[in-house]
Protein backbone atom coordinates (compact mmCIF):
# COMPACT_ATOMS: atom_id res chain seq x y z
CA UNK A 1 54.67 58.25 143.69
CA UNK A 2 53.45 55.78 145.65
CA UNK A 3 51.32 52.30 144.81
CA UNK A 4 47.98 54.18 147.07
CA UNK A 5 48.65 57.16 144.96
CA UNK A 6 49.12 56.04 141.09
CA UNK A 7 46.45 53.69 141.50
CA UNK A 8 44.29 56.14 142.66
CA UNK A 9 45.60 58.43 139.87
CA UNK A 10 45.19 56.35 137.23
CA UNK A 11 41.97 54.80 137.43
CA UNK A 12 40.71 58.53 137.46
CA UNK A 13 42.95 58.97 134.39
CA UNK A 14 41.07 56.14 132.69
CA UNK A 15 37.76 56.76 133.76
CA UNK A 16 37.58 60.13 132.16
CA UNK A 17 38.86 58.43 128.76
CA UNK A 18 35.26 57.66 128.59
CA UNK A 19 34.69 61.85 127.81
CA UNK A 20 37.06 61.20 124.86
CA UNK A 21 34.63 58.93 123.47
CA UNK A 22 31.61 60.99 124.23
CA UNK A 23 33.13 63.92 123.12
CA UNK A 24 32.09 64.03 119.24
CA UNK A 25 28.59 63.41 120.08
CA UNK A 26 28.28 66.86 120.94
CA UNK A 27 28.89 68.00 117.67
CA UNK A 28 26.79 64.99 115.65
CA UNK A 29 22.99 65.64 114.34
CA UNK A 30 22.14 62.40 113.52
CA UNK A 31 21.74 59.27 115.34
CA UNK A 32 24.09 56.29 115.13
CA UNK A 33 22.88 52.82 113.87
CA UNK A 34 23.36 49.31 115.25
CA UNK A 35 26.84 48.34 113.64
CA UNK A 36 28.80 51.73 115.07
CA UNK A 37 27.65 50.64 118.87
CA UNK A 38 28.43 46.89 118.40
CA UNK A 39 31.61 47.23 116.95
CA UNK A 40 32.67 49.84 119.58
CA UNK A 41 31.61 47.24 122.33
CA UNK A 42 33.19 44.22 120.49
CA UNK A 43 36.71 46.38 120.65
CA UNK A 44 36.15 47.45 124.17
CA UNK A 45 35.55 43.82 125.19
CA UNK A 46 38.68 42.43 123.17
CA UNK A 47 40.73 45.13 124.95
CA UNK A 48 39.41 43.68 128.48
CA UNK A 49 39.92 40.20 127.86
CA UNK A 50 43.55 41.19 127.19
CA UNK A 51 43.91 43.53 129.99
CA UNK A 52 42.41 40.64 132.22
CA UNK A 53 44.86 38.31 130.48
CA UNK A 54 48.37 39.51 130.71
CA UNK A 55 47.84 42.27 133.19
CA UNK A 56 45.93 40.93 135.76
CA UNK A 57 45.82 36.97 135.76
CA UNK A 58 49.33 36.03 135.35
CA UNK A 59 50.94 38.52 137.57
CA UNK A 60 48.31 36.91 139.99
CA UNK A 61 49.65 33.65 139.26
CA UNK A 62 52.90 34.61 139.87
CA UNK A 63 52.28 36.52 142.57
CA UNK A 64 49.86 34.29 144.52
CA UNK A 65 50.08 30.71 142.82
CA UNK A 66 46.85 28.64 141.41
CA UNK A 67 45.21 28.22 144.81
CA UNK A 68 44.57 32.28 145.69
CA UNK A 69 44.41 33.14 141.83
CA UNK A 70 41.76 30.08 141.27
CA UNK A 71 39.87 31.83 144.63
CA UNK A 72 40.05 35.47 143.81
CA UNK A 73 38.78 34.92 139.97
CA UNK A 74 36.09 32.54 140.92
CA UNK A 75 35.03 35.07 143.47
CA UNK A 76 35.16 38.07 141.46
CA UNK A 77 32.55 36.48 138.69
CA UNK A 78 30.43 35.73 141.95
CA UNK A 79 30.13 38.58 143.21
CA UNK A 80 29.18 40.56 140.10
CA UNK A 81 26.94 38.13 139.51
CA UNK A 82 25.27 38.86 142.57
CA UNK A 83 25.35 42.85 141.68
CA UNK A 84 23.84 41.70 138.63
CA UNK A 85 20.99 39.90 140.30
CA UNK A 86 19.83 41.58 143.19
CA UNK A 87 20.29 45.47 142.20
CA UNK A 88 17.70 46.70 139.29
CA UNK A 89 19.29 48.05 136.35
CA UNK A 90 18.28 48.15 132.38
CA UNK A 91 20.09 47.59 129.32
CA UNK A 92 18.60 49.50 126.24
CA UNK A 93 18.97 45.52 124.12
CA UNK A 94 18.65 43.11 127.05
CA UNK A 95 15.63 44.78 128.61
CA UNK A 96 15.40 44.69 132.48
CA UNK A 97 17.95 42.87 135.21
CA UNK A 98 17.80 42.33 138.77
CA UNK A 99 14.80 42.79 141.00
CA UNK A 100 12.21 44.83 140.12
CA UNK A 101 11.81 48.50 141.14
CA UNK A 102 9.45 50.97 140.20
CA UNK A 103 10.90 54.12 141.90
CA UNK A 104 13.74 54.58 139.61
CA UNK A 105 13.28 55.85 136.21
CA UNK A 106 14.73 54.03 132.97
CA UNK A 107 17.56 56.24 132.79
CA UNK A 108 18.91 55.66 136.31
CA UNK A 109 18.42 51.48 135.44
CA UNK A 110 20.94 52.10 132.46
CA UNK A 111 23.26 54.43 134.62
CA UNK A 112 23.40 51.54 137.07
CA UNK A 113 24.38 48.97 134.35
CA UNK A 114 27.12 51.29 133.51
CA UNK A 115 28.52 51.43 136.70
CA UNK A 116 28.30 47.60 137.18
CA UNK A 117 30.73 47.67 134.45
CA UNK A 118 32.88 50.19 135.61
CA UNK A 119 33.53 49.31 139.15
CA UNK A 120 35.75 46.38 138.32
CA UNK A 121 37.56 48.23 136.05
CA UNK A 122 38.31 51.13 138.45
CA UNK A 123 39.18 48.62 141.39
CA UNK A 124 41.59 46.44 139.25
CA UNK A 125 43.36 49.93 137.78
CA UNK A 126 43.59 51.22 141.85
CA UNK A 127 45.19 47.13 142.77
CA UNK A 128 47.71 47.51 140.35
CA UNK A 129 49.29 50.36 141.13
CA UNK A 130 50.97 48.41 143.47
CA UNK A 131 52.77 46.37 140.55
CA UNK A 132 54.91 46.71 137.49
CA UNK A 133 51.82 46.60 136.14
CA UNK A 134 50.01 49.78 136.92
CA UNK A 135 50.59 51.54 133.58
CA UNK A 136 49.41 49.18 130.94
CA UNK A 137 45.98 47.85 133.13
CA UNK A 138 45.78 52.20 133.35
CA UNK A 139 45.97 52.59 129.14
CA UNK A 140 44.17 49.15 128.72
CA UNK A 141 40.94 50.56 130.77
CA UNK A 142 41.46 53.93 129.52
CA UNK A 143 41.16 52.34 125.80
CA UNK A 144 38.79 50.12 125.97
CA UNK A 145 37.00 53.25 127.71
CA UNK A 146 37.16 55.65 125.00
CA UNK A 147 35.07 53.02 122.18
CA UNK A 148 32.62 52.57 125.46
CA UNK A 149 31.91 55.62 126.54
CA UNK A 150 31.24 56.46 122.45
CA UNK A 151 28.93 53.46 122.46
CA UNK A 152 26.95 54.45 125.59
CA UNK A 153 26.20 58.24 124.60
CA UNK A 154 24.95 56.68 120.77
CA UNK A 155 22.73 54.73 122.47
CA UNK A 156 21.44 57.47 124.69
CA UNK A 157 20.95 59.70 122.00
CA UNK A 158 18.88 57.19 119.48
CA UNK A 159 16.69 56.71 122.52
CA UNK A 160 15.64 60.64 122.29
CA UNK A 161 18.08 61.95 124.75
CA UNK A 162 20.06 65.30 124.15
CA UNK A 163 23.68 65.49 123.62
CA UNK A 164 24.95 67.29 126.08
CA UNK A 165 22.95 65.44 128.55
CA UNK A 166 24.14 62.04 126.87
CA UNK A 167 27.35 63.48 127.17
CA UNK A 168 27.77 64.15 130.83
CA UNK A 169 25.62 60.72 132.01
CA UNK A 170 28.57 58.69 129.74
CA UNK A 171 31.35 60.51 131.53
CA UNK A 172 29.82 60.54 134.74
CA UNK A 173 29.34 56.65 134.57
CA UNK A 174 33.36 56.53 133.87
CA UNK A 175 34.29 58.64 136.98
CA UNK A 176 32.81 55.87 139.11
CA UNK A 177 36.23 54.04 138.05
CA UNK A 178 37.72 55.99 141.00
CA UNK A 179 35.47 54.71 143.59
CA UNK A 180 36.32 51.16 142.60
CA UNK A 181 40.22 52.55 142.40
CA UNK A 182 39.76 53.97 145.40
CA UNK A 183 38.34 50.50 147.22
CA UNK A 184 41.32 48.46 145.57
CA UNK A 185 43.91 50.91 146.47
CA UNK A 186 42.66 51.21 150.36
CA UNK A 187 42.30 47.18 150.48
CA UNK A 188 46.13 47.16 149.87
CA UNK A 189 46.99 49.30 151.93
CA UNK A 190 45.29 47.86 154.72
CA UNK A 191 47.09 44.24 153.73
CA UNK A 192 49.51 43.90 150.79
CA UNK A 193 48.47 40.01 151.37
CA UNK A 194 45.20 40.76 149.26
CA UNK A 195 47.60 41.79 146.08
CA UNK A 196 47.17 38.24 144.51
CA UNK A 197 43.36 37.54 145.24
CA UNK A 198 42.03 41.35 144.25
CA UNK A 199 43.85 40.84 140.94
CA UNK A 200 42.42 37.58 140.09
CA UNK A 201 39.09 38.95 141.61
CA UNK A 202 39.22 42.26 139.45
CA UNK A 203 39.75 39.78 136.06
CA UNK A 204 37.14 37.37 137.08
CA UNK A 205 34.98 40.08 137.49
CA UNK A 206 35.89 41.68 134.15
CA UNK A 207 35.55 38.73 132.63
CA UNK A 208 31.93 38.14 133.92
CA UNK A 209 31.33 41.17 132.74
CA UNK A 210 32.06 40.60 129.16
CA UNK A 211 30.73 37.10 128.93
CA UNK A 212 27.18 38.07 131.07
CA UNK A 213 26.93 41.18 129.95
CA UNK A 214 28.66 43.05 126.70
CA UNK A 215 29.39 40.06 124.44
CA UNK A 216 25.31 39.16 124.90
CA UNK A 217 24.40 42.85 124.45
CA UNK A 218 25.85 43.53 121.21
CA UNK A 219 24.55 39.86 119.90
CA UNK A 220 20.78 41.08 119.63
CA UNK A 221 21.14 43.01 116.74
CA UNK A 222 22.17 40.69 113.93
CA UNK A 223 25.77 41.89 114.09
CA UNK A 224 27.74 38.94 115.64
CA UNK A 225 29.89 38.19 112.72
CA UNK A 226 30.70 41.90 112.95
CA UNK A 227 31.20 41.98 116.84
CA UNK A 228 33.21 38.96 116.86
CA UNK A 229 36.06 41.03 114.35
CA UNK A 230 35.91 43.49 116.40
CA UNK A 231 36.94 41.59 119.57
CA UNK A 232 39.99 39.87 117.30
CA UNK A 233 41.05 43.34 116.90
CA UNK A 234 40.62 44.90 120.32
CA UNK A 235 42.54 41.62 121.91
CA UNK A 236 45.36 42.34 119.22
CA UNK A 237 45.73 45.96 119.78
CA UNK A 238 45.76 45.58 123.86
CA UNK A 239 47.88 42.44 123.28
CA UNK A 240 50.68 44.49 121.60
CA UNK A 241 50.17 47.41 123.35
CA UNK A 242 51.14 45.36 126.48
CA UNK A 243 54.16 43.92 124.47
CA UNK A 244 55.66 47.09 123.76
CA UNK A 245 55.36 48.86 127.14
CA UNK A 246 57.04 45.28 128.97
């Protein structure tokens, strides 16, 4: 298989681990409280910062040197930050983000937040499947997306939305992984030059991600202490995860 192919592969792979997660919650009758959702985003975002970490910064050092990593991870929290600021989108904690717009319903503002989260996480799973790498960033975002996708269908379904509906908006939000897959993968193709700076761009923007956005979320509820464990533990589990597979 080629690098166009598995990483195309493979961040379809691990966007659908978010069903896994929102599987149960078709079978659940009661709604989930504050602690279940934080700690689920405290492990996804220890299992990021890892992923960002060993699979995606160093082989950018190594493969592009401090110059292009420094440019592609700067860039990568820029342009998210951007996203972040100019398209509308709601988090269920946080409130509102970005500019204001009244034609799209509340639902469609979280669905969006979702897949400002997900897009970096498809596009660095379809950039490394052009490197040794492409199997552990694949499990690491397929992980981390099984405790998120869990996380986004509780909260859907404490704020009065059915189960199956919950269900499909979660694992629809994943399968936007493979349009951001799809963009790395292309980007490569067209230039295997890019391979350094899309790498350090896909962790900078992960990273953003987690700092801006998930780390902040799940620290409006009282439950830092709680959230903070839970990040120890995500980082440890991706951390030897990526030991054992080399």
């Amino acid at each position: 298989m080629n690098g166009f192919s598995r990483g195309i592969l493979y961040s379809a792979v691990a966007g659908m681990a978010t069903g896994l997660g929102a599987l149960p919650f078709l079978f659940l009758k009661r709604q989930m409280n504050d602690r279940f959702i934080d700690s689920s985003l405290g492990f996804a975002a220890g299992v990021m910062l890892a992923a960002s970490a060993f699979s995606l910064v160093v082989p950018a050092m190594e493969l592009g040197g401090p110059v292009r990593f420094s440019i592609g991870f700067i860039l990568g929290g820029i342009l998210v930050d951007l996203v972040d600021k100019f398209i509308p989108h709601e988090h269920f904690t946080k409130g509102h983000e970005g500019i204001e717009s009244k034609r799209l319903k509340g639902i469609w503002l979280f669905v969006i937040a979702i897949t400002i989260h997900n897009f970096p996480e498809g596009m660095a799973v379809g950039v490394s499947g052009f490197t040794p790498h492409a199997f552990s960033v694949a499990l690491a975002i397929g992980v981390q997306n099984i405790p998120e996708g869990a996380a986004v269908v509780a909260s859907l379904i404490n704020a009065k939305y059915a189960p199956l509906k919950a269900f499909w908006i979660s694992f629809l939000t994943g399968l936007v992984e493979i349009i951001g897959g799809l963009l790395g993968a292309l980007l490569i193709k067209i230039s295997t030059q890019l391979l350094p700076y899309l790498m350090a761009l896909a962790a900078g923007a992960m990273v953003f991600v987690i700092s801006d956005e998930i780390i902040p979320e799940t620290h409006l509820r009282g439950k830092e202490r709680l959230t903070t464990y839970w990040v120890l533990i995500g980082f440890t589990t991706m951390s030897v995860l990526d030991l054992l597979l080399g």
